[in-house]
N, C-alpha and C. Protein backbone atom coordinates (compact mmCIF):
# COMPACT_ATOMS: atom_id res chain seq x y z
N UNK A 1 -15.13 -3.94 -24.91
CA UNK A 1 -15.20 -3.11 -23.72
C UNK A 1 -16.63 -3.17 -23.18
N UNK A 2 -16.71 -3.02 -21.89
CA UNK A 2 -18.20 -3.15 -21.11
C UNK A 2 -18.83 -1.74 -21.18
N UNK A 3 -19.87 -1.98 -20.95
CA UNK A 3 -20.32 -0.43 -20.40
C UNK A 3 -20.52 -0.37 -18.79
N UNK A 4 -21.09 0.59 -18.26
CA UNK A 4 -21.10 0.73 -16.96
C UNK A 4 -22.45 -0.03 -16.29
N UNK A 5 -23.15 -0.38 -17.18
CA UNK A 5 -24.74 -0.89 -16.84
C UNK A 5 -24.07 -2.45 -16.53
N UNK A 6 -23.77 -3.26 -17.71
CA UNK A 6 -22.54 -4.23 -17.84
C UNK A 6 -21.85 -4.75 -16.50
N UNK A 7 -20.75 -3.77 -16.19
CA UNK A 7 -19.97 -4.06 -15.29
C UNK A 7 -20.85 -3.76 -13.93
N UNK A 8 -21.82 -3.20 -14.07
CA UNK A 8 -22.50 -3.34 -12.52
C UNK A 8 -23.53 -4.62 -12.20
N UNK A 9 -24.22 -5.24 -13.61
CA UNK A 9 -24.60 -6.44 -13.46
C UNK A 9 -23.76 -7.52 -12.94
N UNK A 10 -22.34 -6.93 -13.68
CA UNK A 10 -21.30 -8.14 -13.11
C UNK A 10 -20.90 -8.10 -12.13
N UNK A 11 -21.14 -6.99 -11.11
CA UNK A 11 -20.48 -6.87 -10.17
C UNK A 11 -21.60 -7.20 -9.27
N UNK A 12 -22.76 -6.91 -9.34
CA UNK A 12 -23.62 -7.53 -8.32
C UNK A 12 -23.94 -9.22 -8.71
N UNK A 13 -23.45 -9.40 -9.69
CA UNK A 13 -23.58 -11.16 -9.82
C UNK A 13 -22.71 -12.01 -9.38
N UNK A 14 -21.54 -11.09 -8.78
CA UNK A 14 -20.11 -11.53 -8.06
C UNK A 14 -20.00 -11.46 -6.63
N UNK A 15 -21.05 -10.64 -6.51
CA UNK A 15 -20.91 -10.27 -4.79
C UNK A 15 -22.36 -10.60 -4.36
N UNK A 16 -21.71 -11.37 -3.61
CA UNK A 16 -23.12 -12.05 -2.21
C UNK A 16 -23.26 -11.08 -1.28
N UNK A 17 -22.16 -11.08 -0.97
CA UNK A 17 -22.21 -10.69 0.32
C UNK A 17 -20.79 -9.95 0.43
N UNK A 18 -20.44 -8.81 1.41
CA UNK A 18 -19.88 -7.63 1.60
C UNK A 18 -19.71 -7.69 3.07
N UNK A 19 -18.24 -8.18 3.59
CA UNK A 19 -18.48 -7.56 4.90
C UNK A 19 -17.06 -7.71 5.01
N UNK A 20 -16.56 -7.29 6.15
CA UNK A 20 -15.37 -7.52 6.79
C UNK A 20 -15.27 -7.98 7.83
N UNK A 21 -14.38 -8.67 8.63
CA UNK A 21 -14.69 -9.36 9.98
C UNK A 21 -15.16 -8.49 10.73
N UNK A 22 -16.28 -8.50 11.01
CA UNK A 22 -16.43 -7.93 12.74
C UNK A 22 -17.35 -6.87 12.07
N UNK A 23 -17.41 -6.52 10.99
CA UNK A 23 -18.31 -5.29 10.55
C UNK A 23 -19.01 -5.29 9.14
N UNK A 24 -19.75 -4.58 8.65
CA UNK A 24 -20.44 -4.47 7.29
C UNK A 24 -19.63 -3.63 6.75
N UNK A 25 -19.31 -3.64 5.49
CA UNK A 25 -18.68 -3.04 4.02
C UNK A 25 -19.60 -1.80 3.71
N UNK A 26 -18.40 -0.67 4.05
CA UNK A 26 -19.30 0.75 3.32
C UNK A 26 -18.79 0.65 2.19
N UNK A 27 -19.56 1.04 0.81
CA UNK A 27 -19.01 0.81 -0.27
C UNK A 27 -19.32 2.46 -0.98
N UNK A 28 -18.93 2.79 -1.62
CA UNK A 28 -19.33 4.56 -1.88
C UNK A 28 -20.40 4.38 -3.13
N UNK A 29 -20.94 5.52 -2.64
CA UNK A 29 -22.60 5.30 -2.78
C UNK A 29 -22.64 5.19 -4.82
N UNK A 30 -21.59 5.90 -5.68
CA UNK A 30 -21.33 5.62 -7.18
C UNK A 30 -20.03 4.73 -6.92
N UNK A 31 -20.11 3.08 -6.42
CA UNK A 31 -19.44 2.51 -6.52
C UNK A 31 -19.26 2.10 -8.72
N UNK A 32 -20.46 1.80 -9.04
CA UNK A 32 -20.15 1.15 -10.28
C UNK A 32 -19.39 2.22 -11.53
N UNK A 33 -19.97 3.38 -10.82
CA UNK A 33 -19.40 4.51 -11.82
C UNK A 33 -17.94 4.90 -11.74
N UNK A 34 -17.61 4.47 -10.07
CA UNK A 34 -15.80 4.89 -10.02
C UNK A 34 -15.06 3.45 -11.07
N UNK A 35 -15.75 2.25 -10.43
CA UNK A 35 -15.13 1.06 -10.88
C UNK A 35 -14.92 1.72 -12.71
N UNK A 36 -16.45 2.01 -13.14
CA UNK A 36 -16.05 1.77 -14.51
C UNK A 36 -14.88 2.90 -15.42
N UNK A 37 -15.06 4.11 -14.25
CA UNK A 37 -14.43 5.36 -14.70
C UNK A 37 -12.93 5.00 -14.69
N UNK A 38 -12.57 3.84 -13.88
CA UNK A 38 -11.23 3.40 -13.11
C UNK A 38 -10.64 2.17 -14.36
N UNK A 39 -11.65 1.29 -14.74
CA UNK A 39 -11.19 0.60 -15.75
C UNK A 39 -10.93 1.40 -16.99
N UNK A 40 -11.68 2.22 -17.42
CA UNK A 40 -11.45 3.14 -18.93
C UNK A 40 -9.77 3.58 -18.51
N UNK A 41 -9.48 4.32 -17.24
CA UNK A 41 -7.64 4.40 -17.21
C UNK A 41 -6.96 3.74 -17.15
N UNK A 42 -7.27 2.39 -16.52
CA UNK A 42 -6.27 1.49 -16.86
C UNK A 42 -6.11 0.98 -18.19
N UNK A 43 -7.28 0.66 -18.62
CA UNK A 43 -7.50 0.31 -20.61
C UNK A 43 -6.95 1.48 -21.50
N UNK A 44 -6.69 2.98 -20.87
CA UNK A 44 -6.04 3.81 -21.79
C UNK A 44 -4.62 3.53 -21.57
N UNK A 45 -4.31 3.61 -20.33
CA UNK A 45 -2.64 3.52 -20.07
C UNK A 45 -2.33 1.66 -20.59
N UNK A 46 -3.20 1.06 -20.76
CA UNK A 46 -2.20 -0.17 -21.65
C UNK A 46 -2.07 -0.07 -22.98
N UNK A 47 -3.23 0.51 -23.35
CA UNK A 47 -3.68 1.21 -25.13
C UNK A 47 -2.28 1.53 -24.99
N UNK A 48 -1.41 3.02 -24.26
CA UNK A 48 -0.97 3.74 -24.91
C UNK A 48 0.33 2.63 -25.45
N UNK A 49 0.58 1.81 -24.43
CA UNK A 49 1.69 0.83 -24.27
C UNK A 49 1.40 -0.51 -25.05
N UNK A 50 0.80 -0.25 -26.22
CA UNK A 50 -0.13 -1.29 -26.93
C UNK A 50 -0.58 -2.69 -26.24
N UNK A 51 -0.88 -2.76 -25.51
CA UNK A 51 -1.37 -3.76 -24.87
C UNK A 51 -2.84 -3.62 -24.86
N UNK A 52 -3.57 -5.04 -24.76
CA UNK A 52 -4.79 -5.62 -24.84
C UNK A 52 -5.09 -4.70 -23.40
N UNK A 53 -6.99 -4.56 -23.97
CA UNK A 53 -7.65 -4.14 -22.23
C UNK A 53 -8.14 -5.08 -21.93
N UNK A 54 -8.26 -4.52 -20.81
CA UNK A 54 -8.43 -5.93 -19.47
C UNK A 54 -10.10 -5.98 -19.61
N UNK A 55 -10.16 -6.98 -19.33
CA UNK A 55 -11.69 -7.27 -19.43
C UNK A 55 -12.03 -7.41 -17.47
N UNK A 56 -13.40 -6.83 -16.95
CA UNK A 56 -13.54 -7.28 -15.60
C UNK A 56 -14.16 -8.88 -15.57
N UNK A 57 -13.83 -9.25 -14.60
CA UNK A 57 -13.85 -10.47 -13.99
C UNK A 57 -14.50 -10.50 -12.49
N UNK A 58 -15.78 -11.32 -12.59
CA UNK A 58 -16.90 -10.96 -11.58
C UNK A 58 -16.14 -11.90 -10.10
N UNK A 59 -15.17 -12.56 -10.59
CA UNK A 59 -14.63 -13.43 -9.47
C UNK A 59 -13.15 -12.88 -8.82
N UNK A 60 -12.46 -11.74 -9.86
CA UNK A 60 -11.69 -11.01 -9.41
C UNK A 60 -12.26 -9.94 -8.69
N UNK A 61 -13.60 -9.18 -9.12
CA UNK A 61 -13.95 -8.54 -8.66
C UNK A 61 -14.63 -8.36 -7.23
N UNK A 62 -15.31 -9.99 -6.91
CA UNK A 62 -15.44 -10.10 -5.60
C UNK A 62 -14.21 -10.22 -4.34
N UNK A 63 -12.87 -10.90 -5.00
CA UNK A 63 -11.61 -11.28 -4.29
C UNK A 63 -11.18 -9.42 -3.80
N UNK A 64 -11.23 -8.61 -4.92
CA UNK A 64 -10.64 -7.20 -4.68
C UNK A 64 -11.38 -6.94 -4.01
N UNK A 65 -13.01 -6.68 -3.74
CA UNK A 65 -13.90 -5.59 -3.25
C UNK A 65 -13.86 -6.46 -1.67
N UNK A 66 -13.89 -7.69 -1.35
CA UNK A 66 -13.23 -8.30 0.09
C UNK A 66 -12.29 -7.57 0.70
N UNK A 67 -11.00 -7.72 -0.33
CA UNK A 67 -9.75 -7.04 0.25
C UNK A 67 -10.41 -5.42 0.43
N UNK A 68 -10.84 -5.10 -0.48
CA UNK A 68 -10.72 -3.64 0.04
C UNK A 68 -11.68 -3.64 0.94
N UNK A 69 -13.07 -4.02 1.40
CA UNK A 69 -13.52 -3.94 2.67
C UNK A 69 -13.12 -4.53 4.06
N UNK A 70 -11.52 -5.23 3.82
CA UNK A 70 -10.99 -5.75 4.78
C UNK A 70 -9.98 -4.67 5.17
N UNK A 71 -9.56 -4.36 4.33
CA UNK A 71 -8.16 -3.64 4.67
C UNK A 71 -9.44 -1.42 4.77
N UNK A 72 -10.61 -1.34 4.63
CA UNK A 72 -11.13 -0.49 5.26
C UNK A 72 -11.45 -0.51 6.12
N UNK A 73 -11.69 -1.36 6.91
CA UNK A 73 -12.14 -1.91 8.13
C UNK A 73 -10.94 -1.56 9.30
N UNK A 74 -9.86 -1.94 8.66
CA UNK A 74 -8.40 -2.16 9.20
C UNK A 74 -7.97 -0.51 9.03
N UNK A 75 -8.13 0.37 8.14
CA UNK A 75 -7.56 1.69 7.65
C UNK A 75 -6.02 1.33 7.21
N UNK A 76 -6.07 0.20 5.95
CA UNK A 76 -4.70 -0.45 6.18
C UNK A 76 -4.67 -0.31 4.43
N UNK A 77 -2.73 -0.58 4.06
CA UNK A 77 -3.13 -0.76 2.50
C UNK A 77 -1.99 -1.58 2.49
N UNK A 78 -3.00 -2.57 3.12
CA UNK A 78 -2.01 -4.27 3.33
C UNK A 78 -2.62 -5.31 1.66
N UNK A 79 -1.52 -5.86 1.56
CA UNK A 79 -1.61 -6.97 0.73
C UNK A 79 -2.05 -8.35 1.16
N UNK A 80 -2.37 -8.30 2.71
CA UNK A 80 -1.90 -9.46 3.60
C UNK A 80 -3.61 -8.99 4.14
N UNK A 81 -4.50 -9.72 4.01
CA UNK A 81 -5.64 -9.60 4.73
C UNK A 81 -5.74 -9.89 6.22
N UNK A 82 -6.51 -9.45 6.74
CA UNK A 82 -6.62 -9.37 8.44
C UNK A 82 -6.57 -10.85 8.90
N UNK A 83 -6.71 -12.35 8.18
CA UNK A 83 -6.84 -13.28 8.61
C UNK A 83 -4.79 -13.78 8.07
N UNK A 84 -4.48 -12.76 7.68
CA UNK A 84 -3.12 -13.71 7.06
C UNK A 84 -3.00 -14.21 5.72
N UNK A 85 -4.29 -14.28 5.41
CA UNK A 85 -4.56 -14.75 4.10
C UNK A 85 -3.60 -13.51 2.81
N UNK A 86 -3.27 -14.32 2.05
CA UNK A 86 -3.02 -13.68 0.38
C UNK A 86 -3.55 -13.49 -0.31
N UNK A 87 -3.02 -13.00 -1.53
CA UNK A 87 -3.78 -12.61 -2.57
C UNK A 87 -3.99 -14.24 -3.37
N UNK A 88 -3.10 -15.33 -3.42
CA UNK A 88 -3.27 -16.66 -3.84
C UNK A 88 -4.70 -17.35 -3.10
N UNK A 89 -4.23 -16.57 -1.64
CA UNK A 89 -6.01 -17.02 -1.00
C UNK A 89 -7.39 -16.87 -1.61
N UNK A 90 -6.86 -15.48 -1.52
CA UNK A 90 -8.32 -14.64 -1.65
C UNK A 90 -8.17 -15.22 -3.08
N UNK A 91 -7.62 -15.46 -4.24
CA UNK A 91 -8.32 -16.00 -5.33
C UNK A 91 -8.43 -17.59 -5.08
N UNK A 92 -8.11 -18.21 -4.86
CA UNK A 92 -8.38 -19.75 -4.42
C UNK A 92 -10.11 -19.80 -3.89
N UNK A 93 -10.00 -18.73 -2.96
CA UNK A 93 -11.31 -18.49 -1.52
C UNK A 93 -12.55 -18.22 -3.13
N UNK A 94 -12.43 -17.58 -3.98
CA UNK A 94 -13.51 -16.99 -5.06
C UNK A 94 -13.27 -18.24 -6.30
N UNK A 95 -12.43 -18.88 -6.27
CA UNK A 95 -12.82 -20.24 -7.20
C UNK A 95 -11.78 -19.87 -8.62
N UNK A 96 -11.28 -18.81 -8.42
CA UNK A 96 -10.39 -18.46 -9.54
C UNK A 96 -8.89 -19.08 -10.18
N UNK A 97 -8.75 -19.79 -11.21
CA UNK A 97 -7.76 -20.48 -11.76
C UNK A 97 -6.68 -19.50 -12.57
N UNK A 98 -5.53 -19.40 -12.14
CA UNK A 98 -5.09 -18.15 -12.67
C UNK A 98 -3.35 -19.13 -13.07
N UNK A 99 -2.86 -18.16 -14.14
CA UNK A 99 -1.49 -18.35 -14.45
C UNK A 99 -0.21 -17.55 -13.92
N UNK A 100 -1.16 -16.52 -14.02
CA UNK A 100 -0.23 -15.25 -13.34
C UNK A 100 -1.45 -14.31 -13.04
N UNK A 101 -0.82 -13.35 -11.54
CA UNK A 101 -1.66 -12.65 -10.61
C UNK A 101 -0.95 -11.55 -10.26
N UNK A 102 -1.79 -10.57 -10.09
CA UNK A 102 -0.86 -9.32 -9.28
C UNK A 102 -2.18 -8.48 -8.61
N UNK A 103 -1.69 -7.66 -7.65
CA UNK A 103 -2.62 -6.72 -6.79
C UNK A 103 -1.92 -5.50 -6.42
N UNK A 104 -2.77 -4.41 -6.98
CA UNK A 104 -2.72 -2.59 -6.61
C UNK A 104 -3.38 -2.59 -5.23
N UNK A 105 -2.68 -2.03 -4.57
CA UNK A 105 -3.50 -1.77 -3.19
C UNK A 105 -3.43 0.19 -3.26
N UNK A 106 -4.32 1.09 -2.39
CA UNK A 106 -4.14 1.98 -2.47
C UNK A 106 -5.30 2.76 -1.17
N UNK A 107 -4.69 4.05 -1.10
CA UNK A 107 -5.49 4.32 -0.17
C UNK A 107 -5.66 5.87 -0.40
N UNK A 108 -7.20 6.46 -0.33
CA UNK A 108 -7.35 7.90 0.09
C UNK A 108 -7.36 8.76 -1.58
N UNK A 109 -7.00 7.72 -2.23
CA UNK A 109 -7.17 8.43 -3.95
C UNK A 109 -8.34 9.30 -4.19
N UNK A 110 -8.37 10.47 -4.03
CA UNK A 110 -10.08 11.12 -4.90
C UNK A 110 -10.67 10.48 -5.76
N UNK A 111 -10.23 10.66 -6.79
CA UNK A 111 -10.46 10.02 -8.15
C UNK A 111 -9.71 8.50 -8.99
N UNK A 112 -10.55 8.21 -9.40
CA UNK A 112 -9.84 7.24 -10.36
C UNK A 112 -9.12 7.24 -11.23
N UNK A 113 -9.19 8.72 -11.77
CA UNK A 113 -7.90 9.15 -12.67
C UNK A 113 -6.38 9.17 -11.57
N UNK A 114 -6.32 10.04 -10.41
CA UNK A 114 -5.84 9.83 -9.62
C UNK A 114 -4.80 8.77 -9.10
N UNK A 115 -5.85 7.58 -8.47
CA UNK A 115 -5.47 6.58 -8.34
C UNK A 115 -4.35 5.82 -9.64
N UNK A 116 -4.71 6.28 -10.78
CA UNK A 116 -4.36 5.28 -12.04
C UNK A 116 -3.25 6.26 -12.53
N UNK A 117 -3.00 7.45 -11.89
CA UNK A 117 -1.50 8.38 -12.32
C UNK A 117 -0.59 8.16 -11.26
N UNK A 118 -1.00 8.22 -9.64
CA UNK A 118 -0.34 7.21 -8.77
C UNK A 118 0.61 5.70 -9.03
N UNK A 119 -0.46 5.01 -9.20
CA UNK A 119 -0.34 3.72 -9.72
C UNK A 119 1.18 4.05 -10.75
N UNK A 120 0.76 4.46 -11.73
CA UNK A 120 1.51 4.40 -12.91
C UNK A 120 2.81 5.27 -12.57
N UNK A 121 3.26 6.00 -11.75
CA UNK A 121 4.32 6.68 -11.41
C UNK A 121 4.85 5.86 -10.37
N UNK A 122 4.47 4.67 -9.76
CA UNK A 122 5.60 3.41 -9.42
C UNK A 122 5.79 2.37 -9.78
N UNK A 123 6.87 2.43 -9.59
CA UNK A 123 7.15 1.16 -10.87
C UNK A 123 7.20 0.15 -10.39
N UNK A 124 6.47 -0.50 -9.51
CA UNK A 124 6.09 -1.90 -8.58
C UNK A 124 4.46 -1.89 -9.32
N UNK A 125 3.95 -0.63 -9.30
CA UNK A 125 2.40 -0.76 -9.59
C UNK A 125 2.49 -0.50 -10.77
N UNK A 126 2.72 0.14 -11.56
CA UNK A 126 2.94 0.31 -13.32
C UNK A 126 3.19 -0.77 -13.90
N UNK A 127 4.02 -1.71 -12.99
CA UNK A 127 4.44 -2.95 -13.83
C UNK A 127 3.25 -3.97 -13.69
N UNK A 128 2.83 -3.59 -12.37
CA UNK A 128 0.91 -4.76 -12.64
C UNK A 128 0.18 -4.46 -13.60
N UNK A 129 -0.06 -2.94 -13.81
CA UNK A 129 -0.79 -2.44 -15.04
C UNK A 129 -0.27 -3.09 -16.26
N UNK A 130 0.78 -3.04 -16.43
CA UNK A 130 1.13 -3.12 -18.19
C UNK A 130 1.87 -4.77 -18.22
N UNK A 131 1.73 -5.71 -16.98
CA UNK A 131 2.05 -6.70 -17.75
C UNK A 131 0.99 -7.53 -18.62
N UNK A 132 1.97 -7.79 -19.47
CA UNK A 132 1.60 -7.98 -20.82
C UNK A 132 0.39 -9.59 -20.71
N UNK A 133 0.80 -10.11 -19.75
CA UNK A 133 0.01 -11.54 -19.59
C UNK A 133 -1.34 -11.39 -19.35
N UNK A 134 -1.90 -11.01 -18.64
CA UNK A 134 -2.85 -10.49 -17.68
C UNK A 134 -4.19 -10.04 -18.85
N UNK A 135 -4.77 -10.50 -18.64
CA UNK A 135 -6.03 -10.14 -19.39
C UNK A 135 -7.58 -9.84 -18.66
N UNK A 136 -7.67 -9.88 -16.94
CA UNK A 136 -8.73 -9.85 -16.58
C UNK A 136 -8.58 -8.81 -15.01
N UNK A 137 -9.04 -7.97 -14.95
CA UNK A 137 -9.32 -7.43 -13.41
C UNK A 137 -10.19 -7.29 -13.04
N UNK A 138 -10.13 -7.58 -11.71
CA UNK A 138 -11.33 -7.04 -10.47
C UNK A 138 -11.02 -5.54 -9.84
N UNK A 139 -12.37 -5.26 -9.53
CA UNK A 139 -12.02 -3.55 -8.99
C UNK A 139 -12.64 -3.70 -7.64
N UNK A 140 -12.20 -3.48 -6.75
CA UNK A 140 -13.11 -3.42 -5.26
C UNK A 140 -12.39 -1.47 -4.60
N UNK A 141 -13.83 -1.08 -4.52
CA UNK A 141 -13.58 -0.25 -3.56
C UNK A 141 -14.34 0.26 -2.07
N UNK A 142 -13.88 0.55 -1.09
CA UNK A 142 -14.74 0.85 0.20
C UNK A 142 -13.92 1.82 0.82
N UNK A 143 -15.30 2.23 1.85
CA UNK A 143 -14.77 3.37 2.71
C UNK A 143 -14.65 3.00 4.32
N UNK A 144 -13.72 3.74 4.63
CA UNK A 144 -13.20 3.18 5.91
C UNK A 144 -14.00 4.21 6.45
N UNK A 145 -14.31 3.47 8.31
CA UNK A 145 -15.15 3.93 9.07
C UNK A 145 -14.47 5.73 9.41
N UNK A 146 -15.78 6.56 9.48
CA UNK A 146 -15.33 7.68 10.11
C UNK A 146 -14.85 7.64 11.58
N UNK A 147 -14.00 8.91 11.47
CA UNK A 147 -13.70 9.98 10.98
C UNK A 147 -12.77 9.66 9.87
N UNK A 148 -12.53 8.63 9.69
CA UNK A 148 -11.15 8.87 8.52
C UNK A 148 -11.83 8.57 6.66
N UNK A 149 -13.28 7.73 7.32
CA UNK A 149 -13.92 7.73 5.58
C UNK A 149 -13.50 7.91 4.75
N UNK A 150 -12.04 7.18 4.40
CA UNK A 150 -11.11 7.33 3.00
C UNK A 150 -11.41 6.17 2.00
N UNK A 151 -11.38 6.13 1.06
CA UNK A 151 -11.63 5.43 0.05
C UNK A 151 -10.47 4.46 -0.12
N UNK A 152 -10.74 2.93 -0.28
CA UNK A 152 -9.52 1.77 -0.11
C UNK A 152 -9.82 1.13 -1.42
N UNK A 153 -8.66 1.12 -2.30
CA UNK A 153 -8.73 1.00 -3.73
C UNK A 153 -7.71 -0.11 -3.92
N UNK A 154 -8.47 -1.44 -4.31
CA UNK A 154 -7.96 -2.88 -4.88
C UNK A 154 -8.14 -3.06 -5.99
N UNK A 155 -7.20 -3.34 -7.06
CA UNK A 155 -6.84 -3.72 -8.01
C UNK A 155 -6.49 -5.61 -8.10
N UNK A 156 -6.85 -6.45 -8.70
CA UNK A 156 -6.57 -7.52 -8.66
C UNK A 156 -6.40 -7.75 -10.57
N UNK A 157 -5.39 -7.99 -10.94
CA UNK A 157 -5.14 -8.52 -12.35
C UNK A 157 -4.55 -10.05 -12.50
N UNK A 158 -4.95 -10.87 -13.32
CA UNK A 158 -4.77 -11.85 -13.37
C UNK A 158 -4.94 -12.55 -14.81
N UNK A 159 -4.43 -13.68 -15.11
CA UNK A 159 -4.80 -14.03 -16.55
C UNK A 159 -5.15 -15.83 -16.29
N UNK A 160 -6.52 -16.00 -16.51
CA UNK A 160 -6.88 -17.26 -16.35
C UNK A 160 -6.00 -18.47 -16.71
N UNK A 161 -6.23 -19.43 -16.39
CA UNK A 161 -5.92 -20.83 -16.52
C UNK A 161 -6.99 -21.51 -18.00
């Protein structure tokens, strides 16, 4: 398991650059602390379901934190980025070799506990969490422009090639 110092090295060693078409990426000001507070629930809810935790992935993590400054930009909790592009894109676009892939999209969650009791009470998104293949996620989160400044929460899981 990472710590939070960890996953923020990795996350600024993944991200160049932050924007969305047409605008700059608000990102919330304890981005590394939600990310890491957000991975510890997903790593408990597979624990409970004995499954391996996910390790972050600095190339998933740039593909998610895109989507989510795309789809904040948009005030959207599209799977389908503003260019049309996919989630096969957006990992192709970050260099990522994957076997199997899945993506949480979400919108307006307070918390990361939140988000990850959401998540887990549908069973389209519960089943990204706990499949069993999957060994790596990216966390992207941003805030959409005011007045609506809601928090846009991407999940990207995947299990390398």
């Amino acid at each position: 398991m990472i710590d939070a110092r960890m996953f923020l090295a990795m996350l600024f060693a993944g991200l160049v650059a932050i924007a969305a078409p047409g605008s700059a990426c608000v990102v919330p000001a304890d981005l590394a602390a939600l990310q890491a507070e957000l991975l510890q629930h997903l790593n408990a809810e597979r624990a409970d379901a004995g499954l391996s935790a996910l390790r972050v992935s600095s190339k998933l993590t740039k593909a998610a934190q895109g989507h989510a400054c795309d789809n904040a930009d948009r005030m959207s909790i599209s799977h389908t980025s503003s260019d049309g592009g996919t989630l096969q894109d957006r990992l192709r676009a970050v260099g990522y070799r994957y076997r199997a892939a899945a993506e949480n999209t979400g919108r307006s969650f307070a918390t990361p506990a939140r988000a990850v009791e959401w998540w887990m009470g549908s069973e389209k998104h519960r089943s990204n969490i706990l499949l069993r293949k999957i060994r790596e996620v990216g966390i992207g989160i941003a805030v959409s422009a005011a007045p609506d400044s809601r928090l846009h929460w991407i999940l990207v899981f995947a299990a390398p090639k």
